[in-house]
N, C-alpha and C. Protein backbone atom coordinates (compact mmCIF):
# COMPACT_ATOMS: atom_id res chain seq x y z
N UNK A 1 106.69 98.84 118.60
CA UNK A 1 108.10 98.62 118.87
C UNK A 1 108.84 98.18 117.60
N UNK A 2 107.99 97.36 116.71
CA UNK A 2 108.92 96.84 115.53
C UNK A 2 109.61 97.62 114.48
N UNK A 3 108.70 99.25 114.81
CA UNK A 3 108.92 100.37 113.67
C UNK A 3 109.62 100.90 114.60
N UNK A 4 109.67 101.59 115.63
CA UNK A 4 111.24 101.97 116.66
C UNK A 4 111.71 101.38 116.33
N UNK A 5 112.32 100.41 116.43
CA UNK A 5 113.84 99.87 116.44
C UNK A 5 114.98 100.27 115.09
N UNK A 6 114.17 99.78 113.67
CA UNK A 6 115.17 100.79 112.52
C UNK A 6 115.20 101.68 112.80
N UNK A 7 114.28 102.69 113.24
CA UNK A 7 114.43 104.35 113.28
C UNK A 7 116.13 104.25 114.22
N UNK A 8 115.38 103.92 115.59
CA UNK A 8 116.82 103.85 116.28
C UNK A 8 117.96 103.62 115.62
N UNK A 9 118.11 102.46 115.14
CA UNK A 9 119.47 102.04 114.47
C UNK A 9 119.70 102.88 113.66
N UNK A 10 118.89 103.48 112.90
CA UNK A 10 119.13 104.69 111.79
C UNK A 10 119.71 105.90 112.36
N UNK A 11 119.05 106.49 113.55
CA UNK A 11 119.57 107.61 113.86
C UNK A 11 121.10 107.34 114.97
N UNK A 12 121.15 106.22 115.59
CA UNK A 12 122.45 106.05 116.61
C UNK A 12 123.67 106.01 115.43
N UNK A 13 123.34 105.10 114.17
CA UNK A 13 124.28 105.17 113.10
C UNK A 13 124.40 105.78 112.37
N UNK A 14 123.86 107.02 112.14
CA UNK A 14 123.86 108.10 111.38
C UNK A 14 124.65 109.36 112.01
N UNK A 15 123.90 109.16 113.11
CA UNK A 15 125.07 109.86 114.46
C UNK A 15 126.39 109.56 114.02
N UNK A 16 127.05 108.56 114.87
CA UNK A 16 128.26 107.70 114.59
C UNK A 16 128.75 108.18 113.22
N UNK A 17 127.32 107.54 112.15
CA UNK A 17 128.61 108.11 110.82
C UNK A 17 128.88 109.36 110.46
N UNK A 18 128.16 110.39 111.34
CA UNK A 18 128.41 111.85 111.18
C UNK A 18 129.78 112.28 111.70
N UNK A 19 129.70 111.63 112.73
CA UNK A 19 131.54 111.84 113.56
C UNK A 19 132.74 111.50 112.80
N UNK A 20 131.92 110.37 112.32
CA UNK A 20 133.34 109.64 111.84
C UNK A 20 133.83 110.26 111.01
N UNK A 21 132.67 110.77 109.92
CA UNK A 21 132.91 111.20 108.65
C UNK A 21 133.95 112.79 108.64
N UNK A 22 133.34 113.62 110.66
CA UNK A 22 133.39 114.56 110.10
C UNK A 22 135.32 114.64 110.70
N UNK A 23 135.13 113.28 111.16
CA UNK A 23 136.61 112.77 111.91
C UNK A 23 138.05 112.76 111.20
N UNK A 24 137.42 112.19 109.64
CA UNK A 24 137.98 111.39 109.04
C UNK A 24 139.93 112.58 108.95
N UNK A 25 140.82 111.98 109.44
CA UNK A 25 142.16 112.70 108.84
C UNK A 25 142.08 113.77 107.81
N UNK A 26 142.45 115.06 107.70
CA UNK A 26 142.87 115.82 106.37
C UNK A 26 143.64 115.52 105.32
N UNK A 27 144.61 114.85 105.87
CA UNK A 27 145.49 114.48 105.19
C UNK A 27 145.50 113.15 103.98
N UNK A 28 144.22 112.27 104.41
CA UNK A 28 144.09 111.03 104.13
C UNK A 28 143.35 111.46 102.74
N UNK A 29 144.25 110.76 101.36
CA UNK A 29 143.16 110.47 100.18
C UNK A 29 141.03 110.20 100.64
N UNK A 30 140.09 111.02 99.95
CA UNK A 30 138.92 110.69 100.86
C UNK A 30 138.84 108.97 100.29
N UNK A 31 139.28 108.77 98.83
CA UNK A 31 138.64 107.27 98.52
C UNK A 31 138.98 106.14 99.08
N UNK A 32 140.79 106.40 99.59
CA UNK A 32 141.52 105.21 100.08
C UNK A 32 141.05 105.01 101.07
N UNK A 33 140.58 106.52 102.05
CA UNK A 33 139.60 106.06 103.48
C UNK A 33 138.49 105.52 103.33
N UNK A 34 137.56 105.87 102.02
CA UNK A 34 136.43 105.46 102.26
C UNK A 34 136.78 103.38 101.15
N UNK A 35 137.85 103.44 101.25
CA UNK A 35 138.32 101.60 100.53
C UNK A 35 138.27 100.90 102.01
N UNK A 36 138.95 101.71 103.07
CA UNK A 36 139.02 100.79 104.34
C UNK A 36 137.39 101.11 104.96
N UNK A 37 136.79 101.84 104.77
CA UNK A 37 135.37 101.46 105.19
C UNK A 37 134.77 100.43 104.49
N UNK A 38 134.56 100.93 103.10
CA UNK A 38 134.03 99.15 102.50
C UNK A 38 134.59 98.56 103.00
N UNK A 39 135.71 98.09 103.05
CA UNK A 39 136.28 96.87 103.33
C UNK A 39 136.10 96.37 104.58
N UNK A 40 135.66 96.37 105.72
CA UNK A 40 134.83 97.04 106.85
C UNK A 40 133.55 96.64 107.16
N UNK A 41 133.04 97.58 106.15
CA UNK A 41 131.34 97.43 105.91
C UNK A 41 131.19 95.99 105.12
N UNK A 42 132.16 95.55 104.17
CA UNK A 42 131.47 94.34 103.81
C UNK A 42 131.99 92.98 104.58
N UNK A 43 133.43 93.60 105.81
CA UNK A 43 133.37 92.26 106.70
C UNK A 43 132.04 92.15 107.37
N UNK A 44 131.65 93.04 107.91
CA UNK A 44 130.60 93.20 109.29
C UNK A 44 129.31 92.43 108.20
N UNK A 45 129.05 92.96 106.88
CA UNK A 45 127.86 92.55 106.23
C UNK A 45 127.65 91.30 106.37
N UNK A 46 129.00 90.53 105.82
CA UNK A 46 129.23 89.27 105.57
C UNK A 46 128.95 88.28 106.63
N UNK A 47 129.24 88.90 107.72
CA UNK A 47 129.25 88.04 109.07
C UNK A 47 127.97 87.80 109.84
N UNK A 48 127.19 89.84 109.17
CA UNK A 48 125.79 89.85 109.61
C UNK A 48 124.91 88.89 109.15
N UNK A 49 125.32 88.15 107.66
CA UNK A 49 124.40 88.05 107.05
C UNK A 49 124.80 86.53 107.30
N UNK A 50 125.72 85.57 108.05
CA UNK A 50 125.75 84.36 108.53
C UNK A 50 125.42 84.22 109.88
N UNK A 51 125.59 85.60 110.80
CA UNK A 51 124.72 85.36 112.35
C UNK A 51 123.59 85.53 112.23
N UNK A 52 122.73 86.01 111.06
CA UNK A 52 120.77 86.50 111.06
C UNK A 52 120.62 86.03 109.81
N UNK A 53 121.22 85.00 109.19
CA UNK A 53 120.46 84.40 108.20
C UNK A 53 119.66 83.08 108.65
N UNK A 54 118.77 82.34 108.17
CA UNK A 54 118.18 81.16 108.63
C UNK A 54 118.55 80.53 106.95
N UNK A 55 118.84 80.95 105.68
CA UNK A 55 119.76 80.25 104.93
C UNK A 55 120.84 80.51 104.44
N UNK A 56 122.23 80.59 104.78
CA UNK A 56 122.98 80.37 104.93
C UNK A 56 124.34 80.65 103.06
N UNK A 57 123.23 80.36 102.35
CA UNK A 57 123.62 80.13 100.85
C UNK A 57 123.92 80.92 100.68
N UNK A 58 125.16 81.81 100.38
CA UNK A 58 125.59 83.11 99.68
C UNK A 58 125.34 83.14 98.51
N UNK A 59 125.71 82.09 97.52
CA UNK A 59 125.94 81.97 96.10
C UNK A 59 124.56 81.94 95.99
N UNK A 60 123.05 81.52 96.58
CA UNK A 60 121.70 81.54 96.07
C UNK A 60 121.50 82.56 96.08
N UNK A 61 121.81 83.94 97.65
CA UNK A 61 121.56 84.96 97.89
C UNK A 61 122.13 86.12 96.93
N UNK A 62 123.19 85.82 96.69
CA UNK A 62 123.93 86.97 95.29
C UNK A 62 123.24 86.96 94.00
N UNK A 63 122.77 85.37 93.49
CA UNK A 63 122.11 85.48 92.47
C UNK A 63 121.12 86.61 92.08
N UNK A 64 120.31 86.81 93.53
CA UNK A 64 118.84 87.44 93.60
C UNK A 64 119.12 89.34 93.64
N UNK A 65 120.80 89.53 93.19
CA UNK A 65 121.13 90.60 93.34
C UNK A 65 120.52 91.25 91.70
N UNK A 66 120.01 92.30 91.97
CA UNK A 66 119.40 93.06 90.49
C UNK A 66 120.44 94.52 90.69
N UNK A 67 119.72 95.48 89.50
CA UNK A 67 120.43 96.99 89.84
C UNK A 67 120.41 97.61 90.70
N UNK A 68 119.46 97.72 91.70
CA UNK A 68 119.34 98.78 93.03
C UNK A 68 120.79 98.22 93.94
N UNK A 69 121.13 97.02 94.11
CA UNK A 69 122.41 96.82 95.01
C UNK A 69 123.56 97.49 94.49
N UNK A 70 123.72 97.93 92.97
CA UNK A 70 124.71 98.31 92.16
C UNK A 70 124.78 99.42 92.47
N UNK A 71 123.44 100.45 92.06
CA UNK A 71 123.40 101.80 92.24
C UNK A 71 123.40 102.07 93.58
N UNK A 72 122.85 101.36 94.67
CA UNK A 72 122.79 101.92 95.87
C UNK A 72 124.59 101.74 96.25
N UNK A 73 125.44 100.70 95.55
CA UNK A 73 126.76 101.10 96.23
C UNK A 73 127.15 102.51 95.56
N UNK A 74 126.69 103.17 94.79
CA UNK A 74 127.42 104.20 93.68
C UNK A 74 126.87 105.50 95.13
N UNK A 75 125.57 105.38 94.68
CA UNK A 75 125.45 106.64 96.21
C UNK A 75 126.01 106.14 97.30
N UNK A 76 126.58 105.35 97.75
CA UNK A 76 127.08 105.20 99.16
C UNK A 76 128.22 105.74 98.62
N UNK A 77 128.62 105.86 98.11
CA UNK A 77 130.15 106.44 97.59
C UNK A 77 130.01 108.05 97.77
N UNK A 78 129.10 108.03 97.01
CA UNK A 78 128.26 109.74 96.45
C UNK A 78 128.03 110.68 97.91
N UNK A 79 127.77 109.61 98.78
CA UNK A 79 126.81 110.11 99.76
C UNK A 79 128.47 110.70 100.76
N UNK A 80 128.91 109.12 100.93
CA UNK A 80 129.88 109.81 102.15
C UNK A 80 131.40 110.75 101.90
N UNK A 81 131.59 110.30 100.63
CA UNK A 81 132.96 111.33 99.72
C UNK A 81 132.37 112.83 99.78
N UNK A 82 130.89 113.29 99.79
CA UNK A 82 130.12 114.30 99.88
C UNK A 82 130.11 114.89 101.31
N UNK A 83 130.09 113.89 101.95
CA UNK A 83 129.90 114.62 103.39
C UNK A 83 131.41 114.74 103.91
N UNK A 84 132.20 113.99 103.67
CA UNK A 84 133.80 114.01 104.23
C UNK A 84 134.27 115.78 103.48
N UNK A 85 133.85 115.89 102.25
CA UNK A 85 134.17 116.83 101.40
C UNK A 85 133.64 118.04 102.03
N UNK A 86 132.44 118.35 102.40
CA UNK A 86 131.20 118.88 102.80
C UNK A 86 131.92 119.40 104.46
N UNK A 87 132.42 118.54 104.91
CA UNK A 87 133.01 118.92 106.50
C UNK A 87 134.50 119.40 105.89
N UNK A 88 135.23 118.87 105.14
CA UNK A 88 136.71 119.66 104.93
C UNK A 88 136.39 121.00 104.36
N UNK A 89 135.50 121.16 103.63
CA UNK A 89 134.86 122.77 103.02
C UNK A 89 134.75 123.56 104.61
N UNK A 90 134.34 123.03 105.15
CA UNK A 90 134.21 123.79 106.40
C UNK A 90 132.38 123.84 107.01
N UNK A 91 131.68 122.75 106.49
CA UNK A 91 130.42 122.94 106.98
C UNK A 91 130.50 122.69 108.64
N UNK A 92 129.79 122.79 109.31
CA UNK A 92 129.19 122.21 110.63
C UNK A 92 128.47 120.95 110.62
N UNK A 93 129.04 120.12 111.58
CA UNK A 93 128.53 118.74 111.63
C UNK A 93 126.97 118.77 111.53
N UNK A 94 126.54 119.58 112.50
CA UNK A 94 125.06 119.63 112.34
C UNK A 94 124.30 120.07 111.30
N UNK A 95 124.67 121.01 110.77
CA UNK A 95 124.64 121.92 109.51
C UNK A 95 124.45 121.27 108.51
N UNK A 96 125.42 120.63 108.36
CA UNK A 96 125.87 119.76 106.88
C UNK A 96 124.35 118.82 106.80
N UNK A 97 124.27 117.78 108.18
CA UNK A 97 123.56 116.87 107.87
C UNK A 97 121.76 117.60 108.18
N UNK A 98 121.45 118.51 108.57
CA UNK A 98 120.19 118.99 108.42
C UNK A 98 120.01 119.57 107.28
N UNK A 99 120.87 120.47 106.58
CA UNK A 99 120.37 120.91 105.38
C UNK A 99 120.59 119.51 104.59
N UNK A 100 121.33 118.65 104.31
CA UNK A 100 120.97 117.81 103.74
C UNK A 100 119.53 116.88 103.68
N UNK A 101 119.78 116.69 104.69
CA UNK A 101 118.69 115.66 105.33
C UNK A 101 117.25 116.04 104.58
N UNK A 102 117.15 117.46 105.23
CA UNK A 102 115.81 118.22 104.40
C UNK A 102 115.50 118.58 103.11
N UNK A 103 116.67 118.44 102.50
CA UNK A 103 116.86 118.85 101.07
C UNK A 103 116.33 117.34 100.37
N UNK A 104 116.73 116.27 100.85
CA UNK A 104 116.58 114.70 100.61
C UNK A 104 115.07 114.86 100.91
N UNK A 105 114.34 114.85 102.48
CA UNK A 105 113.38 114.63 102.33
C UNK A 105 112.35 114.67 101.57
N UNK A 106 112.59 115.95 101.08
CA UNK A 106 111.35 117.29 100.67
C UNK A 106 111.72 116.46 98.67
N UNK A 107 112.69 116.29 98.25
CA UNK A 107 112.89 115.66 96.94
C UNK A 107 112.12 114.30 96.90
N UNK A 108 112.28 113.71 98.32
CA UNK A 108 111.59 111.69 98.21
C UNK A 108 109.93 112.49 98.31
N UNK A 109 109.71 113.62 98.82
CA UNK A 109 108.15 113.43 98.50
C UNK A 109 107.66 113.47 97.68
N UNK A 110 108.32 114.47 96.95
CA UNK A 110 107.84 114.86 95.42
C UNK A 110 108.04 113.49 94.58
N UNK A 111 109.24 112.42 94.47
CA UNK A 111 109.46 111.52 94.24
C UNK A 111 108.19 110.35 94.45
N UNK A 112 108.10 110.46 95.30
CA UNK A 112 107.01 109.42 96.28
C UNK A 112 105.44 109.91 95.71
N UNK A 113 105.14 111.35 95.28
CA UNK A 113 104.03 111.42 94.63
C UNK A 113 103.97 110.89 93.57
N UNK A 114 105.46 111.22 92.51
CA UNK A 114 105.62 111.58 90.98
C UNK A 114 105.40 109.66 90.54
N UNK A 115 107.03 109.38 91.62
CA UNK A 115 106.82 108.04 90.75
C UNK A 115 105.95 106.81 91.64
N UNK A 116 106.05 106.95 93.17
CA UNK A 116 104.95 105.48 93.56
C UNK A 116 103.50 106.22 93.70
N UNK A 117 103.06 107.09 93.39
CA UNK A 117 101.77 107.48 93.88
C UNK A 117 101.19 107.35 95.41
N UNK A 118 102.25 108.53 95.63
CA UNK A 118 101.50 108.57 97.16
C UNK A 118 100.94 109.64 97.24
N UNK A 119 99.96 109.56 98.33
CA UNK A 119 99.37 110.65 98.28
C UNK A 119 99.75 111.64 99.29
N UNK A 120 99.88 113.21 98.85
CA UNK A 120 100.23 114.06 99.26
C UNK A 120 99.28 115.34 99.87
N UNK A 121 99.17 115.55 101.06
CA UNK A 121 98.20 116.34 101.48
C UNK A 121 98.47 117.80 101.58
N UNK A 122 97.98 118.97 101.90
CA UNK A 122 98.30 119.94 101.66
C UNK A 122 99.13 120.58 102.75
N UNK A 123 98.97 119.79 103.65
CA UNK A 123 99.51 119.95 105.13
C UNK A 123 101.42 119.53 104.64
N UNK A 124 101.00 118.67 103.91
CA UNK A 124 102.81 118.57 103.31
C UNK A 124 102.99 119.52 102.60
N UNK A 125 102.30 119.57 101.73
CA UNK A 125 102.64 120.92 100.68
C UNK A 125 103.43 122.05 101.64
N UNK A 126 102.31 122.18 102.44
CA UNK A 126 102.65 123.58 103.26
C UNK A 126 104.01 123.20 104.19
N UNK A 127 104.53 122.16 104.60
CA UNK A 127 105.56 121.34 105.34
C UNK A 127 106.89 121.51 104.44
N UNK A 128 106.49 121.43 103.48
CA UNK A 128 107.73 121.31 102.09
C UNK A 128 107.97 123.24 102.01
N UNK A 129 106.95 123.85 102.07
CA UNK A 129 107.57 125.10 102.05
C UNK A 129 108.07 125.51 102.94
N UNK A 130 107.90 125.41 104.92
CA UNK A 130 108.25 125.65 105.83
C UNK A 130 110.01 125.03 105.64
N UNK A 131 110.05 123.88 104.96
CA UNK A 131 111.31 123.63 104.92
C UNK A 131 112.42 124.61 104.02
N UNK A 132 111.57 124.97 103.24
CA UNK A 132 112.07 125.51 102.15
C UNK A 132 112.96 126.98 102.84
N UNK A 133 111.61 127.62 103.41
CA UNK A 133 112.12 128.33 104.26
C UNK A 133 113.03 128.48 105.43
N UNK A 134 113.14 127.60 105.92
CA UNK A 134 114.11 126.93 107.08
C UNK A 134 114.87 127.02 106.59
N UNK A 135 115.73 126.26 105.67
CA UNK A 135 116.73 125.90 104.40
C UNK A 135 117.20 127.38 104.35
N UNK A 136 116.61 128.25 103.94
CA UNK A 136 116.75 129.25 103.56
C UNK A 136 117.49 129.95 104.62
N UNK A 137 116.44 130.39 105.57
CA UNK A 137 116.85 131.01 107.04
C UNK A 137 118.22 130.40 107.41
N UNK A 138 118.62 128.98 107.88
CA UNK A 138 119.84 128.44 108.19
C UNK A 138 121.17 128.85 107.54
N UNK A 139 120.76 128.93 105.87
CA UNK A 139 122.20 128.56 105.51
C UNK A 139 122.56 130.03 105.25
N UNK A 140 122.32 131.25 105.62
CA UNK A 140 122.10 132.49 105.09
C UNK A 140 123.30 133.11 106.69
């Protein structure tokens, strides 16, 4: 159950942010929309992180901030200005986020061999080409 539950939250909010994204006004600048989401995302953070903290210290907790919090805000930028862009081009909600999705996966494995050393079986190998092919078949 403890490994369900992110998955869930991952896919009900991934959902959600697929709508929203693919929701978002035509008319609206994409950055100024995506300023009122941060702004948003870091009330809800802020609040999350005083209802499920057990310490409380912001100023201890920021200290312990390194580069991944930096870069991971740069792709959150990357990620959803891409998909808002990605649906005004005219993709399909579903579309958009499966060829993505698979395109991501199939890169973190190779990633996941290259740089943490995981190990990769041939059954992926052969998984990474079925995608490849899929990829292929779909967007054609």
């Amino acid at each position: 159950m403890n490994m369900l539950i992110p998955i869930l939250i991952i896919v009900a909010s991934n959902t959600v942010y697929n709508i929203c994204a693919k929701s978002t006004p035509e008319g609206i600048n994409t950055f100024a929309s995506l300023t009122v989401t941060y702004l948003v995302a870091a009330g809800a953070a802020l609040a999350m992180f005083f209802i499920t903290g057990r310490d409380r210290n912001l100023s201890a907790e920021l200290a312990k901030v390194n580069w991944s919090q930096i870069a991971l805000g740069i792709s959150i930028v990357g990620l959803e200005s891409g998909f808002i862009l990605a649906f005004r081009a005219g993709w399909k909600i579903g579309l958009a986020q499966l060829v993505a999705s698979v395109t991501v996966s199939c890169i973190l494995i190779i990633i996941g061999y290259l740089v943490y050393k995981e190990v990769l079986s041939v059954r992926q190998f052969v998984g990474i080409g079925i995608c490849a092919v899929g990829l292929f078949l779909i967007t054609k």
